[in-house]
N, C-alpha and C. Protein backbone atom coordinates (compact mmCIF):
# COMPACT_ATOMS: atom_id res chain seq x y z
N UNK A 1 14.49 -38.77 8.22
CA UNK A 1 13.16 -38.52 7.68
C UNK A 1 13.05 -37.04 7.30
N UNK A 2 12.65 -36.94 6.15
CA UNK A 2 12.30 -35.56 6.10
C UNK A 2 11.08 -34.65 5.77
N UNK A 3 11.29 -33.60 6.31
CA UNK A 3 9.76 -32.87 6.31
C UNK A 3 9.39 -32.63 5.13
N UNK A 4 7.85 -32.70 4.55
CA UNK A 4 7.52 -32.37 3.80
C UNK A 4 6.93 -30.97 3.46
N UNK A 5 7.22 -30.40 2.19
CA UNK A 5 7.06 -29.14 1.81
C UNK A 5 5.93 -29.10 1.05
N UNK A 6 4.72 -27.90 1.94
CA UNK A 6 3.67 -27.71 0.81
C UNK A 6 3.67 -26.64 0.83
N UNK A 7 3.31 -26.42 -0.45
CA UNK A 7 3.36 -25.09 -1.40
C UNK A 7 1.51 -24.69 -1.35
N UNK A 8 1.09 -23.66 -1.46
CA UNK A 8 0.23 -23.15 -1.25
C UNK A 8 -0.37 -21.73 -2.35
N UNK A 9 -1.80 -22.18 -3.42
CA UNK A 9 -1.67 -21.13 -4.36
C UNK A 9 -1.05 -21.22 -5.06
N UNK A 10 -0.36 -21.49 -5.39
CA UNK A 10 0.88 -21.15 -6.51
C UNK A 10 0.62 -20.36 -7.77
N UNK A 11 1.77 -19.88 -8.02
CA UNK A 11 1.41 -19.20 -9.65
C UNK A 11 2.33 -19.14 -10.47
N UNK A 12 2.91 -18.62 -11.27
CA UNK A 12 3.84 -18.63 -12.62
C UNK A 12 5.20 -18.34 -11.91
N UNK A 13 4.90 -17.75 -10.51
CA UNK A 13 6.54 -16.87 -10.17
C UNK A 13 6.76 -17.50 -8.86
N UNK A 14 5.62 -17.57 -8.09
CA UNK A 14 5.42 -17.98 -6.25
C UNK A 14 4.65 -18.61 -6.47
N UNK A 15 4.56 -19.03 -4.95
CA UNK A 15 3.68 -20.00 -4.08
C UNK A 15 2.92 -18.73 -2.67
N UNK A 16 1.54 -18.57 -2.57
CA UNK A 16 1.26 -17.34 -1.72
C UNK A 16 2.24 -17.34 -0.42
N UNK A 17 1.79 -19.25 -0.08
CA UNK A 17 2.12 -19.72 0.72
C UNK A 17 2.92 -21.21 0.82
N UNK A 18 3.88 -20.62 2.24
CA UNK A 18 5.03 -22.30 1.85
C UNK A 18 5.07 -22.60 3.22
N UNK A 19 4.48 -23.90 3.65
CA UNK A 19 4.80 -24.71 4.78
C UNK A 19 6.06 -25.46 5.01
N UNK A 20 6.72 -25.72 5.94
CA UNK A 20 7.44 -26.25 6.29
C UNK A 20 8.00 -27.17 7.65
N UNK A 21 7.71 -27.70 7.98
CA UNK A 21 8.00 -28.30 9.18
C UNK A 21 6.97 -27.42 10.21
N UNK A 22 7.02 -26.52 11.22
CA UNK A 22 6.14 -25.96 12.03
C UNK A 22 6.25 -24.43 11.40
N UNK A 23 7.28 -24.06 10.22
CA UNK A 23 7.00 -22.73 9.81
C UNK A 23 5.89 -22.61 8.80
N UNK A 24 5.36 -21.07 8.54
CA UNK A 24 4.84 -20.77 7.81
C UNK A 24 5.48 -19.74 7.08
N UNK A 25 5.67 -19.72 5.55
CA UNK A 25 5.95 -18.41 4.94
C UNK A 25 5.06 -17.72 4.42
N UNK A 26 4.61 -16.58 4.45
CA UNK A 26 3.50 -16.09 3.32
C UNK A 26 4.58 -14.79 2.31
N UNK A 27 4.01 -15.30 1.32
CA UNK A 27 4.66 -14.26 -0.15
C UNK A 27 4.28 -12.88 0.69
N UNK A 28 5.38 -12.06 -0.04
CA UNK A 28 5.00 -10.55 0.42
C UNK A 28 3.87 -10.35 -0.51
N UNK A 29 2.87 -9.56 0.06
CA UNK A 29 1.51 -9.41 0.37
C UNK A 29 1.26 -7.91 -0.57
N UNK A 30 0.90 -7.29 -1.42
CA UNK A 30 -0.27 -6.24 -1.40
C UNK A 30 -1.84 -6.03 -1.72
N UNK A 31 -2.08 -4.74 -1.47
CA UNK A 31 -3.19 -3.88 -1.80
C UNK A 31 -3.68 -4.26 -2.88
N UNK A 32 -5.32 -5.40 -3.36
CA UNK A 32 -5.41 -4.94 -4.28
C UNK A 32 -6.30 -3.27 -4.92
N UNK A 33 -6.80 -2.67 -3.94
CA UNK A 33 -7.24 -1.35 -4.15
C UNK A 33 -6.14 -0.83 -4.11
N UNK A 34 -5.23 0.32 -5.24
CA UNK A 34 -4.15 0.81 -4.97
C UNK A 34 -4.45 2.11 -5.13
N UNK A 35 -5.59 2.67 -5.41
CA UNK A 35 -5.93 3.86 -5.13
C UNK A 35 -6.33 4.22 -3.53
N UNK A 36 -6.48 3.41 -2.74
CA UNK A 36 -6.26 3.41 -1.32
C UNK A 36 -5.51 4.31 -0.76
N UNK A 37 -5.50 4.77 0.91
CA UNK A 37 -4.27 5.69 1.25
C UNK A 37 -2.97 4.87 1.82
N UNK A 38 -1.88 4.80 2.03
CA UNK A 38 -1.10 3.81 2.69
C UNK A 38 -1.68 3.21 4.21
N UNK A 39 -2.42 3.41 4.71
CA UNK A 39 -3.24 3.15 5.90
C UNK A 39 -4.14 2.24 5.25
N UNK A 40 -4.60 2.83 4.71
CA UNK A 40 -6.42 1.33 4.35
C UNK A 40 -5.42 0.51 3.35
N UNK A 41 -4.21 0.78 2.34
CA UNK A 41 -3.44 -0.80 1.77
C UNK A 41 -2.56 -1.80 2.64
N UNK A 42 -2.84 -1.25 3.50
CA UNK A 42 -1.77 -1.96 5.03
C UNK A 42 -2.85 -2.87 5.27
N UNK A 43 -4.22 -1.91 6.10
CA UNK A 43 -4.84 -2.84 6.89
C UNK A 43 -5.76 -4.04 5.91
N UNK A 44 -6.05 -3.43 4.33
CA UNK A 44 -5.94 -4.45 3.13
C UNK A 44 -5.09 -5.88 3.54
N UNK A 45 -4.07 -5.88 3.47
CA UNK A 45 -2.91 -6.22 3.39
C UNK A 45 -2.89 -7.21 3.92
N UNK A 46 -3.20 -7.06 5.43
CA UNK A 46 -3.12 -7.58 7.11
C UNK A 46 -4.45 -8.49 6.84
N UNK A 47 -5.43 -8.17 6.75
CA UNK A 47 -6.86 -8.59 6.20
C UNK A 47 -6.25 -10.35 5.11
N UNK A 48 -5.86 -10.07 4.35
CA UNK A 48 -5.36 -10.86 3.61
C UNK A 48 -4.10 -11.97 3.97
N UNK A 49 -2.87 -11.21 4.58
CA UNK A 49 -2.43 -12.07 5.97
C UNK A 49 -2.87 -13.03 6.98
N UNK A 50 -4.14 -12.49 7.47
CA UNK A 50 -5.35 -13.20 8.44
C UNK A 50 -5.59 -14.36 7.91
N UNK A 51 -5.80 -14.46 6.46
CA UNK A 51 -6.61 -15.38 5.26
C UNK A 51 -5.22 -16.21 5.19
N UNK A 52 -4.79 -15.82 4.87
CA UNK A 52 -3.51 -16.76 4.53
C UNK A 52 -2.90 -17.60 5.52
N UNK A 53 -2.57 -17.03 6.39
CA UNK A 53 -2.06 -18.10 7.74
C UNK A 53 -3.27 -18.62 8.42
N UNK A 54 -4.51 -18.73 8.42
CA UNK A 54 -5.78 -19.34 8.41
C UNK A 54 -5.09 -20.97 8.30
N UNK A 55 -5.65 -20.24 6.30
CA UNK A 55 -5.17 -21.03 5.15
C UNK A 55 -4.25 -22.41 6.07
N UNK A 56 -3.26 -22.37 6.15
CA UNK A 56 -1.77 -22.93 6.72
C UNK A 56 -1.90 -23.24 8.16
N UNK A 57 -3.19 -22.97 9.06
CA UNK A 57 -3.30 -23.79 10.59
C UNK A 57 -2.66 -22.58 11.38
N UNK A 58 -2.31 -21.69 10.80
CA UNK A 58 -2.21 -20.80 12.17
C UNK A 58 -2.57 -19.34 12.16
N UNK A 59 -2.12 -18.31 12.91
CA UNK A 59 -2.60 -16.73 13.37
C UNK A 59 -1.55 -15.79 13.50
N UNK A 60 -1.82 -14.85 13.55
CA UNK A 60 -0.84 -13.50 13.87
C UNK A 60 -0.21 -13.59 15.13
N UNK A 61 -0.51 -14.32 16.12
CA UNK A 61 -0.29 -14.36 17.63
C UNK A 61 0.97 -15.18 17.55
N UNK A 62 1.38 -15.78 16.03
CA UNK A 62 1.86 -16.99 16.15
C UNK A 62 3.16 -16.16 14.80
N UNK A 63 3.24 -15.44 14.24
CA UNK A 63 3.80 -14.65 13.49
C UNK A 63 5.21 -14.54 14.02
N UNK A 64 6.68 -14.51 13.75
CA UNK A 64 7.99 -14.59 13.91
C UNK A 64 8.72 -13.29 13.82
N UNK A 65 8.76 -12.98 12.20
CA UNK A 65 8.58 -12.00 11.39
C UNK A 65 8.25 -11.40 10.32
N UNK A 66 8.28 -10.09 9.91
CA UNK A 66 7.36 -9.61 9.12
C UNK A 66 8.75 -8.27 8.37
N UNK A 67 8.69 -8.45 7.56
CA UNK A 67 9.23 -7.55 6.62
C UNK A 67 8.21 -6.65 5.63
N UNK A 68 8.72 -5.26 5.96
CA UNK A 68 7.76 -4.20 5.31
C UNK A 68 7.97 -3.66 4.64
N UNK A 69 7.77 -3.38 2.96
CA UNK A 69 8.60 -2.03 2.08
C UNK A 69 7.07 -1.43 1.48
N UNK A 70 7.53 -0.45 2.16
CA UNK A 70 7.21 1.30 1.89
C UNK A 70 7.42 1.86 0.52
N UNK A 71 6.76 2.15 -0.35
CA UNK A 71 7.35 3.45 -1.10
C UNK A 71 7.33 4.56 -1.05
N UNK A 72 6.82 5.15 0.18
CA UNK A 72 7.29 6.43 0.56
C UNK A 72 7.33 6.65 2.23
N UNK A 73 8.47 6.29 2.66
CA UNK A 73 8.63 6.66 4.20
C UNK A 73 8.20 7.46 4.72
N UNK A 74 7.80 8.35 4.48
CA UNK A 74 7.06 9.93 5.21
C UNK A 74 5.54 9.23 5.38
N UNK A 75 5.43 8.34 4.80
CA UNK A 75 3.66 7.48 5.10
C UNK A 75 4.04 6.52 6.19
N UNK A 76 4.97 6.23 6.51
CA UNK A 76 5.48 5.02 7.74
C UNK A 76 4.43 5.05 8.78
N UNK A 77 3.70 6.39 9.28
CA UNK A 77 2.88 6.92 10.34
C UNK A 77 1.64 5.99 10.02
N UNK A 78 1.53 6.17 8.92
CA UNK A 78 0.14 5.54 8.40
C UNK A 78 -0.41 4.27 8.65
N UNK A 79 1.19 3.15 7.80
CA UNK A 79 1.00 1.75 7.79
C UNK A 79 1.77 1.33 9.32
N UNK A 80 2.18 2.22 9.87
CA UNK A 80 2.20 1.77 11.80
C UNK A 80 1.05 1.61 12.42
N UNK A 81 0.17 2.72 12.20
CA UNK A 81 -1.35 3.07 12.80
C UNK A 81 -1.96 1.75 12.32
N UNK A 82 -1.71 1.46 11.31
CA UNK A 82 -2.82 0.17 10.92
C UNK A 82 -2.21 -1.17 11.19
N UNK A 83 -0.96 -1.05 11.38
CA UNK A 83 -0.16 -2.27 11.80
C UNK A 83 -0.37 -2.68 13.55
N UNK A 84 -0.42 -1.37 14.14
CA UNK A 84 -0.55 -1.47 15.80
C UNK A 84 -1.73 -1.88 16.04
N UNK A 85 -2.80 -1.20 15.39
CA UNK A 85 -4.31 -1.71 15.87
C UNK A 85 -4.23 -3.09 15.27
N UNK A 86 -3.72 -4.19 14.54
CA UNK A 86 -3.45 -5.20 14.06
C UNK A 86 -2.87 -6.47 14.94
N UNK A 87 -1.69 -6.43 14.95
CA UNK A 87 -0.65 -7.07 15.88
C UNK A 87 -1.22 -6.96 16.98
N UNK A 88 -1.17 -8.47 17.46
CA UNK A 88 -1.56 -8.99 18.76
C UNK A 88 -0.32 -8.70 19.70
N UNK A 89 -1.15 -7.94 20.70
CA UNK A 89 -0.14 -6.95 21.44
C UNK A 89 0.77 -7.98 22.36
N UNK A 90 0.42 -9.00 22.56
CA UNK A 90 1.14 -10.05 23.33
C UNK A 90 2.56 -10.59 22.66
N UNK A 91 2.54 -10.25 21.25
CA UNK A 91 2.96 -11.07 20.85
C UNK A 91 3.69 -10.68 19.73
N UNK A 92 4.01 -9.61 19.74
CA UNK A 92 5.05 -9.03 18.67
C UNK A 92 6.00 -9.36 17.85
N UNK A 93 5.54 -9.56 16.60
CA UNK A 93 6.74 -9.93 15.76
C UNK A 93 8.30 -9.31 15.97
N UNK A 94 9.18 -9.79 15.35
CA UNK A 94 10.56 -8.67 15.20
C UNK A 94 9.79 -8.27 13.28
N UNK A 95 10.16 -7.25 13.21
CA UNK A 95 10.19 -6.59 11.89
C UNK A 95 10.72 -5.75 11.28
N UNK A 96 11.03 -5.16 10.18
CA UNK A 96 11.81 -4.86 9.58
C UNK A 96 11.06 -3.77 8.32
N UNK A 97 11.36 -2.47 8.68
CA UNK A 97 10.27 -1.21 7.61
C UNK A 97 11.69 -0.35 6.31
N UNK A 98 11.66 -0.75 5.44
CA UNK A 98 12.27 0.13 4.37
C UNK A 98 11.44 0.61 3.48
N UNK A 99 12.21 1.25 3.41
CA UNK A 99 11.35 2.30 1.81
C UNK A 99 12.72 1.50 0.45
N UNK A 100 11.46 1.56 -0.66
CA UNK A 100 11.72 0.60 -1.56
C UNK A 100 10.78 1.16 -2.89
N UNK A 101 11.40 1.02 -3.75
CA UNK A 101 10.90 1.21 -5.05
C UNK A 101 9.83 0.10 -5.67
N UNK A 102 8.07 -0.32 -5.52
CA UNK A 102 7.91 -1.55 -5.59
C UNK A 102 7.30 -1.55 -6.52
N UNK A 103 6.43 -2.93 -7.08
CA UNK A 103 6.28 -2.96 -8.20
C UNK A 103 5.47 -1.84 -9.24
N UNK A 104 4.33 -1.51 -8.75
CA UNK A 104 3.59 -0.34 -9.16
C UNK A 104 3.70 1.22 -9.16
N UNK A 105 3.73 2.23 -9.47
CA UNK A 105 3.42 3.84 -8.55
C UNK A 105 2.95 3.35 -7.56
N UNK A 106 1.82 3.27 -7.72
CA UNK A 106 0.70 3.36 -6.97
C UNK A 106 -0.13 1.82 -5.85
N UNK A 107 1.33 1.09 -6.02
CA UNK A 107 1.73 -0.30 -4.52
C UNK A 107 2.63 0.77 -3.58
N UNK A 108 1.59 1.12 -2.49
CA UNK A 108 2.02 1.55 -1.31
C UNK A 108 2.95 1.12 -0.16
N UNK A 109 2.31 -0.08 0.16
CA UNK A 109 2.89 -1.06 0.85
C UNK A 109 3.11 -2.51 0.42
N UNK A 110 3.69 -3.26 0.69
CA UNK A 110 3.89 -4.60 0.82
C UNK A 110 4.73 -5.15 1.90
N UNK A 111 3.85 -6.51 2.53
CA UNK A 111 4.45 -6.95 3.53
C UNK A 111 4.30 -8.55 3.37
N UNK A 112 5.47 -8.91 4.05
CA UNK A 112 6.17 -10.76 4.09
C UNK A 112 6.19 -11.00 5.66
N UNK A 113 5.80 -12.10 5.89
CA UNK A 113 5.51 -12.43 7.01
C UNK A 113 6.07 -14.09 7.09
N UNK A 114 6.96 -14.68 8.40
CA UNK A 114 7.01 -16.09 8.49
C UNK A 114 6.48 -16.48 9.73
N UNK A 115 5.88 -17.50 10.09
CA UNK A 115 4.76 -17.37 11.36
C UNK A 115 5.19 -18.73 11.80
N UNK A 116 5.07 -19.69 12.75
CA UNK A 116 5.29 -20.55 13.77
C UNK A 116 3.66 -21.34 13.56
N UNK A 117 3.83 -22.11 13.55
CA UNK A 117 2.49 -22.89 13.49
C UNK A 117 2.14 -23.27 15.22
């Protein structure tokens, strides 16, 4: 028997969101204010994360991992500060922070997340 796959949102390139058996994937995520500082497009970000695994039956408490790209590492301080007050302290993802060239100047952050239903 096999599990069925729902796709979630979709658009011309992705799906926001992709279910799978008890996983959740959410598309890497940004800011849409990008005049923001890397701190308020994080906790943007996370805000929108919240919405999304809602969306899909589950929470951050329930989160696996989370992949982060930066376009400028010397801001890492920033989108930590807004990531720590975030993350359910019980329950810590494993994750993963690079600096990365992303789509915009001015896309600070973006983050991908797969969560456990």
């Amino acid at each position: 028997m096999s599990t069925a796959i729902k796709r979630h949102q979709p658009g011309a390139s992705l799906s926001r969101i992709v279910e799978y058996g008890n996983l959740v994937f959410v598309a890497g995520t940004t800011a849409d204010n990008r005049s923001a500082s890397c701190k308020a497009q994080t906790e943007e970000i996370l805000k929108k994360i919240d919405s999304a695994l809602a969306a899909a039956g589950t929470d951050k408490s329930k989160i696996l991992s989370a992949n982060v790209w930066i376009n400028d590492i010397r801001e890492k301080d920033q989108m930590d500060a807004a990531w720590q007050a975030w993350v359910d302290p019980n329950n810590k993802p494993v994750r993963a922070c690079v600096e990365a060239g992303l789509a915009t100047p001015d896309t600070r952050v973006e983050i991908m997340v797969t969560a456990a239903k």
